[in-house]
PDB file of N, CA and C in Angstrom:
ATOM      1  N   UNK A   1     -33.628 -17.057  39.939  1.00  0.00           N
ATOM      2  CA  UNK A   1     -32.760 -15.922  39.718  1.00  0.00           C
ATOM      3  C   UNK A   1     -31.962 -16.166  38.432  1.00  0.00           C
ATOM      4  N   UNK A   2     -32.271 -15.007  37.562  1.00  0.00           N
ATOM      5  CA  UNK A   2     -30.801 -15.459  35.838  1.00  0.00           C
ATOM      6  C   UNK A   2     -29.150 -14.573  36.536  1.00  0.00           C
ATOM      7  N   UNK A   3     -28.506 -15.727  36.085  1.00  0.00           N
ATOM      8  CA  UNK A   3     -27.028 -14.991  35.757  1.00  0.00           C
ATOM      9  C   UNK A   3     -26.722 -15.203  35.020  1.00  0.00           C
ATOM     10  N   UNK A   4     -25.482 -14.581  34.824  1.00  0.00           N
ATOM     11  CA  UNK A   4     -25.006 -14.808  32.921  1.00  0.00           C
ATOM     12  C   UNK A   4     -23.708 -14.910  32.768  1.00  0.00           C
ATOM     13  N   UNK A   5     -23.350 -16.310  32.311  1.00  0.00           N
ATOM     14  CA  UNK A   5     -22.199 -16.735  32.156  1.00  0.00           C
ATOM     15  C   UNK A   5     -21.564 -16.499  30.730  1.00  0.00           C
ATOM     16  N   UNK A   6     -20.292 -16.288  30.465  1.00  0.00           N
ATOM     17  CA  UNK A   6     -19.929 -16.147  29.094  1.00  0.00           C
ATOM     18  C   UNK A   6     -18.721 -17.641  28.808  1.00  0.00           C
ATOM     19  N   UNK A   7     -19.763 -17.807  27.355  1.00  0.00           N
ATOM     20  CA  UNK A   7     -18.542 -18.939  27.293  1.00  0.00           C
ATOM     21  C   UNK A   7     -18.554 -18.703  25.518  1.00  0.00           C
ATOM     22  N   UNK A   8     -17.901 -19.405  25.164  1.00  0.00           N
ATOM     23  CA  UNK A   8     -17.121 -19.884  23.524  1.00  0.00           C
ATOM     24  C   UNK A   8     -18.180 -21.051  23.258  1.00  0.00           C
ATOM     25  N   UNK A   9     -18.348 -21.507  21.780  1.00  0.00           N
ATOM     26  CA  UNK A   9     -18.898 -22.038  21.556  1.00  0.00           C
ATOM     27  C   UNK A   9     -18.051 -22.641  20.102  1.00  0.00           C
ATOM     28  N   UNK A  10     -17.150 -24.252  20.829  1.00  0.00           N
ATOM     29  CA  UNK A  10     -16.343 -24.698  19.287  1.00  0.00           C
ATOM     30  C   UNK A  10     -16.708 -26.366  19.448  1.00  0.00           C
ATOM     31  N   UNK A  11     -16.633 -26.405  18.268  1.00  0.00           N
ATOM     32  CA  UNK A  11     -17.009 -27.921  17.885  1.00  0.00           C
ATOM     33  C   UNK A  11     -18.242 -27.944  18.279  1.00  0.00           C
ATOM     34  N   UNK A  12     -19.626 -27.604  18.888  1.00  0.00           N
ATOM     35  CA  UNK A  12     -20.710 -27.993  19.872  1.00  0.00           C
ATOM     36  C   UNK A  12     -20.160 -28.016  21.138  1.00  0.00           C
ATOM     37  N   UNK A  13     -19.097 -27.618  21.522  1.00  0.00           N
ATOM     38  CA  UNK A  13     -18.761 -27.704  23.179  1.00  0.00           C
ATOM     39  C   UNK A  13     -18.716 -26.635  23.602  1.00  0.00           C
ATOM     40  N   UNK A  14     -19.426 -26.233  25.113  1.00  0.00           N
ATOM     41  CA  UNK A  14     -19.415 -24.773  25.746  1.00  0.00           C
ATOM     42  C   UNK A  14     -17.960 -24.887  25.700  1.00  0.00           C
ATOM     43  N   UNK A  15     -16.883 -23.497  26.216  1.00  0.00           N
ATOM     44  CA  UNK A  15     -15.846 -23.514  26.761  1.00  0.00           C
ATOM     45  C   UNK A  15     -16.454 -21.875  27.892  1.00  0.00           C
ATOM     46  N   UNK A  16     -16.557 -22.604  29.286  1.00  0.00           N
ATOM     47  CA  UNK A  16     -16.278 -21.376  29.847  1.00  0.00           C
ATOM     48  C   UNK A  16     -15.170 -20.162  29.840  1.00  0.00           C
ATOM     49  N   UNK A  17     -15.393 -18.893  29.637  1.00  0.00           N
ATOM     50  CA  UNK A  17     -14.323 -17.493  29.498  1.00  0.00           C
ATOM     51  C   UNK A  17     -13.952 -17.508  31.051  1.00  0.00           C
ATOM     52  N   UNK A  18     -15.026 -17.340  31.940  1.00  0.00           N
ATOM     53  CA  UNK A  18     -14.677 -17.300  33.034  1.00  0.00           C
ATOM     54  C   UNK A  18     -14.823 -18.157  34.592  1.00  0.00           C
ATOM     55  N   UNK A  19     -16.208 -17.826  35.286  1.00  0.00           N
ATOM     56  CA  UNK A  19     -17.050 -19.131  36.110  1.00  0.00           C
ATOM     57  C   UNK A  19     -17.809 -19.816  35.669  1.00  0.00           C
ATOM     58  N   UNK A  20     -17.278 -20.976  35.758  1.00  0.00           N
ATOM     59  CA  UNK A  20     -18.461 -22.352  35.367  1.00  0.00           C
ATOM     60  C   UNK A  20     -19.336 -22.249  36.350  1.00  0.00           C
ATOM     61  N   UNK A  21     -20.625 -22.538  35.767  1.00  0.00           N
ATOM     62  CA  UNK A  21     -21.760 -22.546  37.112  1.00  0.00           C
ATOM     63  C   UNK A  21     -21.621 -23.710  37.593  1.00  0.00           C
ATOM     64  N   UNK A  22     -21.949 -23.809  38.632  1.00  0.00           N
ATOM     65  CA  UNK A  22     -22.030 -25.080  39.917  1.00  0.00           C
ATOM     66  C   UNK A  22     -23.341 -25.666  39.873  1.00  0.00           C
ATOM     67  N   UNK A  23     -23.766 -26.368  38.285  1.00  0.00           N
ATOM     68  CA  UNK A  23     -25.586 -26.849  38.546  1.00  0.00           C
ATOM     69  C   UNK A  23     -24.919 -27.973  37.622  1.00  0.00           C
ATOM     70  N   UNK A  24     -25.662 -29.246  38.166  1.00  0.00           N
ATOM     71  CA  UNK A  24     -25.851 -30.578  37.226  1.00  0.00           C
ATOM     72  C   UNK A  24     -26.779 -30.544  36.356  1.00  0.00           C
ATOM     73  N   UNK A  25     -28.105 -29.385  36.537  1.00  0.00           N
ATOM     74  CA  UNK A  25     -28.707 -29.390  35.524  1.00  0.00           C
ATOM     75  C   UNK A  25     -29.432 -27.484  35.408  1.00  0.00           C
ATOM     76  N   UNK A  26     -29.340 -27.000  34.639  1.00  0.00           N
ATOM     77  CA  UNK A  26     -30.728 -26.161  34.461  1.00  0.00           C
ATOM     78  C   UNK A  26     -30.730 -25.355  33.093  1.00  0.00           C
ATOM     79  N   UNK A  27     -32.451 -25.120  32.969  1.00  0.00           N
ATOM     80  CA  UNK A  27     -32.689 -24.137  31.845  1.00  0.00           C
ATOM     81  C   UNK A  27     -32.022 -23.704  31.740  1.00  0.00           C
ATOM     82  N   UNK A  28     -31.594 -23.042  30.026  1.00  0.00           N
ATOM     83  CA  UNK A  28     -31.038 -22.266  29.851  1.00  0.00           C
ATOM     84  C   UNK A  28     -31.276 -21.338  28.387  1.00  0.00           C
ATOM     85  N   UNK A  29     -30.922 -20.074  28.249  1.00  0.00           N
ATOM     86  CA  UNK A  29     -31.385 -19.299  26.820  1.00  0.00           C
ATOM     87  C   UNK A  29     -29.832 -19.537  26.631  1.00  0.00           C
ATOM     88  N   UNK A  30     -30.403 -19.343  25.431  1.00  0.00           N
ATOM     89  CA  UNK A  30     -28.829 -19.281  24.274  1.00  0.00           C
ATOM     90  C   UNK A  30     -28.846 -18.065  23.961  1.00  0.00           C
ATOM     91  N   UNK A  31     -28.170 -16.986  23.835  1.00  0.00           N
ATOM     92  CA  UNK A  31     -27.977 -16.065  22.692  1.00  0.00           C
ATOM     93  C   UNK A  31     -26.704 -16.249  22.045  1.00  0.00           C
ATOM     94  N   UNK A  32     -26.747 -15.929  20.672  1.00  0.00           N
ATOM     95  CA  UNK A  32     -25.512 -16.092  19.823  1.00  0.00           C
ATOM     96  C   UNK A  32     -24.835 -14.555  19.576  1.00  0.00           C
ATOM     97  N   UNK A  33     -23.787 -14.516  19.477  1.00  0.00           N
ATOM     98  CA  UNK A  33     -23.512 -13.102  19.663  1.00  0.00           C
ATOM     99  C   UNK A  33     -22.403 -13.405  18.042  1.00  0.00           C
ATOM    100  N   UNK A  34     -22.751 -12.946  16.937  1.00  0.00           N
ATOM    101  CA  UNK A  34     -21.900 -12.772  15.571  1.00  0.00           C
ATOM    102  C   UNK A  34     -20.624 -12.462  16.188  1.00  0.00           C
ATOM    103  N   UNK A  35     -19.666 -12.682  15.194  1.00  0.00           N
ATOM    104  CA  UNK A  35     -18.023 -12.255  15.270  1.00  0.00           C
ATOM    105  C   UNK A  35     -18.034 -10.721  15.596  1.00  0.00           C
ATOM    106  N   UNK A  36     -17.509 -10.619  16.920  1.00  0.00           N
ATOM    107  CA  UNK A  36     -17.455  -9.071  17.462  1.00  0.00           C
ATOM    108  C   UNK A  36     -16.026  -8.451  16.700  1.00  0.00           C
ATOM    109  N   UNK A  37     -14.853  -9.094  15.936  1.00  0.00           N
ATOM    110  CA  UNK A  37     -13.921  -8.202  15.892  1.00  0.00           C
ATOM    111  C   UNK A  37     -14.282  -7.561  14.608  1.00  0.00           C
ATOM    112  N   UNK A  38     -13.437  -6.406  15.073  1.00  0.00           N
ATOM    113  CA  UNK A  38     -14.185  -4.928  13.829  1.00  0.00           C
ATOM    114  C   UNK A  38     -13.342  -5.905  12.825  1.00  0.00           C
ATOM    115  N   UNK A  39     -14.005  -5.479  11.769  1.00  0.00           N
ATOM    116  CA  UNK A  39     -13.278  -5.565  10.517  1.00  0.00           C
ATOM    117  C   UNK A  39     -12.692  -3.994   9.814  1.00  0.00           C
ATOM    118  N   UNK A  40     -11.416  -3.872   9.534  1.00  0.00           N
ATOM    119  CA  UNK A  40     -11.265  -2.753   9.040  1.00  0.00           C
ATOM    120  C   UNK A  40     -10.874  -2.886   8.158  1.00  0.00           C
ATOM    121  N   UNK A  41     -11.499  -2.088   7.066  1.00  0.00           N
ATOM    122  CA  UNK A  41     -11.373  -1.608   5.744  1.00  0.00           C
ATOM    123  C   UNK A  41     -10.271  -0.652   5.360  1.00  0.00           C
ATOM    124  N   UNK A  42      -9.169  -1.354   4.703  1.00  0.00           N
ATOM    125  CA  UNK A  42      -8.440  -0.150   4.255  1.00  0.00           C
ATOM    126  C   UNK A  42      -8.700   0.587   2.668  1.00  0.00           C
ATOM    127  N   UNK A  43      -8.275   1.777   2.925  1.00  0.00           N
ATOM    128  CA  UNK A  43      -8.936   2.825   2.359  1.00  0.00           C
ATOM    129  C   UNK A  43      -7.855   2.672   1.073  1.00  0.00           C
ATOM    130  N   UNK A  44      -7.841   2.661  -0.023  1.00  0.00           N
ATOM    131  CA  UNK A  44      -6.513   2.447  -0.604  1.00  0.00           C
ATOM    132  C   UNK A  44      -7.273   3.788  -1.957  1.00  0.00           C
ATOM    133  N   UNK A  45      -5.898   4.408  -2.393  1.00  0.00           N
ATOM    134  CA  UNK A  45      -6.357   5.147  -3.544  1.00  0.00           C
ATOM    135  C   UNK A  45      -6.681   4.551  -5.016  1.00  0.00           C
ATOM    136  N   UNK A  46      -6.814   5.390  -6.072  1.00  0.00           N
ATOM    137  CA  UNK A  46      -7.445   4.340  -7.413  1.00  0.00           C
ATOM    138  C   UNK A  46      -5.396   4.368  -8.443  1.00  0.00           C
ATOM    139  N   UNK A  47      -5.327   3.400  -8.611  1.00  0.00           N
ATOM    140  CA  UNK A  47      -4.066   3.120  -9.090  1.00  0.00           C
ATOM    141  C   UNK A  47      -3.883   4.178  -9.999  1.00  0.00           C
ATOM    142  N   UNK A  48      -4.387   4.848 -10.581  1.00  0.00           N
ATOM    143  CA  UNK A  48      -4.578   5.953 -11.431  1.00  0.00           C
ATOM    144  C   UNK A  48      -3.804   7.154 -10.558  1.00  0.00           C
ATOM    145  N   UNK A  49      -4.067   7.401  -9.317  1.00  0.00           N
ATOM    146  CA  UNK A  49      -3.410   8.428  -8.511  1.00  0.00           C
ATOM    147  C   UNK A  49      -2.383   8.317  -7.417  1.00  0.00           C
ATOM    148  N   UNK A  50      -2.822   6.823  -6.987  1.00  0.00           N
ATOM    149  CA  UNK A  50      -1.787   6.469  -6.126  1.00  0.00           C
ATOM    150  C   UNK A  50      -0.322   7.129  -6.311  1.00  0.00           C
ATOM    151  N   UNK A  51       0.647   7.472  -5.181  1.00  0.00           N
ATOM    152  CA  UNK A  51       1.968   8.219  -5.341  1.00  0.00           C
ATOM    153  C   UNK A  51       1.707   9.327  -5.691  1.00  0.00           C
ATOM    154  N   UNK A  52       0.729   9.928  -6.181  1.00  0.00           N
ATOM    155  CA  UNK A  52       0.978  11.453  -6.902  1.00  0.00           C
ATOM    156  C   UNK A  52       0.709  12.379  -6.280  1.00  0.00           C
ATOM    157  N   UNK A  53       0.449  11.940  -4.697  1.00  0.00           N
ATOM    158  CA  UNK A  53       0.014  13.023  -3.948  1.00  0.00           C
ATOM    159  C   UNK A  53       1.200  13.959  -3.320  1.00  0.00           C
ATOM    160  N   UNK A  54       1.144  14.919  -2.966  1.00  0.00           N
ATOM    161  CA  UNK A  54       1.941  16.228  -2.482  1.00  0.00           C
ATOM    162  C   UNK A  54       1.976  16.787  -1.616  1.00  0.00           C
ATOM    163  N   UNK A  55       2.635  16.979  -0.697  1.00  0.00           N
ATOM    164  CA  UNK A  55       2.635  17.957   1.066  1.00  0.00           C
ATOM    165  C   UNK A  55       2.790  19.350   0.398  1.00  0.00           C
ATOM    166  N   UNK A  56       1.785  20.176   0.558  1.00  0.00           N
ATOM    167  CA  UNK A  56       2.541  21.967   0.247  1.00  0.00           C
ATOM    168  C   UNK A  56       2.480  22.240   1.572  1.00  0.00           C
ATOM    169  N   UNK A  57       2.130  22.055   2.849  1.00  0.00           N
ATOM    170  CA  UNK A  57       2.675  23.200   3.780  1.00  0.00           C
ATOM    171  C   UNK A  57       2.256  22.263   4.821  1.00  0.00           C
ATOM    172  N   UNK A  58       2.448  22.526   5.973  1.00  0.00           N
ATOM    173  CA  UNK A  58       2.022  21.808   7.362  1.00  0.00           C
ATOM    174  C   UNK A  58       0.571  22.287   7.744  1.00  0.00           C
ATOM    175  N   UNK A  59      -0.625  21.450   7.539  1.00  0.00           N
ATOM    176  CA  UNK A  59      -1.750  21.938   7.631  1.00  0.00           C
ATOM    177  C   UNK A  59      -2.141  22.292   9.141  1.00  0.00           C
ATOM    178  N   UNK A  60      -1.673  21.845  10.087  1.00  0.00           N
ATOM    179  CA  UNK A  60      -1.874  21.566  11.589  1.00  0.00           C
ATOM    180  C   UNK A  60      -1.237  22.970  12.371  1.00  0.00           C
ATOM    181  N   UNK A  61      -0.081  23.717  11.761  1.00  0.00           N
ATOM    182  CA  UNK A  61       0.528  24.368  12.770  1.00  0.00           C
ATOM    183  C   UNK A  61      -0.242  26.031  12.022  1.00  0.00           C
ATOM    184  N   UNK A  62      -0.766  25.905  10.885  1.00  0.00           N
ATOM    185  CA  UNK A  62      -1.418  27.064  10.213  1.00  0.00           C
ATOM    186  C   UNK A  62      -2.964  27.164  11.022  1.00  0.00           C
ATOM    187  N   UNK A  63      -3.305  25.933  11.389  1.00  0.00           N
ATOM    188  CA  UNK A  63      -4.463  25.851  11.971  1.00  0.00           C
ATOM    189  C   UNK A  63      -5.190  26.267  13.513  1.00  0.00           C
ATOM    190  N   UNK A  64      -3.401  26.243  14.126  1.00  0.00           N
ATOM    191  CA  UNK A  64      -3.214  26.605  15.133  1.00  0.00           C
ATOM    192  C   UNK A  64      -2.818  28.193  15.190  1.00  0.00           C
ATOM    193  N   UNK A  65      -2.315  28.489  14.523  1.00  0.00           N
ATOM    194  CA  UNK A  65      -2.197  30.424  14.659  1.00  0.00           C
ATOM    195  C   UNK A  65      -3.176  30.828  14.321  1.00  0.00           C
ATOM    196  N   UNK A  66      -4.329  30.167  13.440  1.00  0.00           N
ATOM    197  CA  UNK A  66      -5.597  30.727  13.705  1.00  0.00           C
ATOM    198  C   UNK A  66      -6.502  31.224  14.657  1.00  0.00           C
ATOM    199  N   UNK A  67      -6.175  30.599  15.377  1.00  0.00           N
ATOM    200  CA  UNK A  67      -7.175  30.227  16.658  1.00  0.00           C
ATOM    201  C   UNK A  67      -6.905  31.227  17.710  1.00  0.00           C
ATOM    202  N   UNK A  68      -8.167  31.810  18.217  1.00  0.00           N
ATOM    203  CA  UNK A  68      -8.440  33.026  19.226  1.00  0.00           C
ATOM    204  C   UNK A  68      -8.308  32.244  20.606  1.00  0.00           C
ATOM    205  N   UNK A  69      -7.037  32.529  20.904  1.00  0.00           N
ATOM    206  CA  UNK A  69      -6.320  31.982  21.995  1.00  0.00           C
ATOM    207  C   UNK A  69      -7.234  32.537  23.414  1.00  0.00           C
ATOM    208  N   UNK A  70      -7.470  33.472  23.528  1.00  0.00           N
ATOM    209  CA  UNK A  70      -8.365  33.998  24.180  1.00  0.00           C
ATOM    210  C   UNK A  70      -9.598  33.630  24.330  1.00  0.00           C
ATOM    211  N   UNK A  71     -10.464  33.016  23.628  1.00  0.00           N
ATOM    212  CA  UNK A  71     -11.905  32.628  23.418  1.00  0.00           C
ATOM    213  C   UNK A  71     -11.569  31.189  24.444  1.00  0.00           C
ATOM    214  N   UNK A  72     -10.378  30.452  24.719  1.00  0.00           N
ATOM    215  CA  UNK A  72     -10.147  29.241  25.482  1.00  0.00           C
ATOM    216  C   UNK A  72     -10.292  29.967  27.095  1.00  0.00           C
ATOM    217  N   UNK A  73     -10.515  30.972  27.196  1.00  0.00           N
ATOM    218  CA  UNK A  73      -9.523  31.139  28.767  1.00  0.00           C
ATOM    219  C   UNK A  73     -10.956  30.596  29.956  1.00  0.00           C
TER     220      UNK A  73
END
């Protein structure tokens, strides 16, 4: 029967996340799983424009009196 244990993998030493299995010995597959945390990219403007940007009106509440209140019911 496979189960599947999750562990860390530092220096060459397992570290179990959660249950250690209860075997003195058995087969086993490895899978390696790459660095899961997202990397996020920030979006930055070109120094050329940065600051020069401008609010003219509230885009969100114009967007909302649009809308055929009726077509929701």
């Amino acid at each position: 029967m496979l189960k599947s244990y999750e562990a860390t993998l530092e220096n060459g030493q397992l570290k179990w996340l959660v249950d250690e299995p209860k075997l003195s010995s058995a087969r086993v597959i490895v899978t390696i799983l790459e660095d899961t945390t997202p990397r996020v990219k920030r979006r930055t403007p070109p120094a050329s424009i940065a600051g020069k940007g401008k609010t003219l009106g509230d885009l969100v509440s114009s967007a909302i009196e649009e809308l055929d209140w009726e077509c929701l019911k």
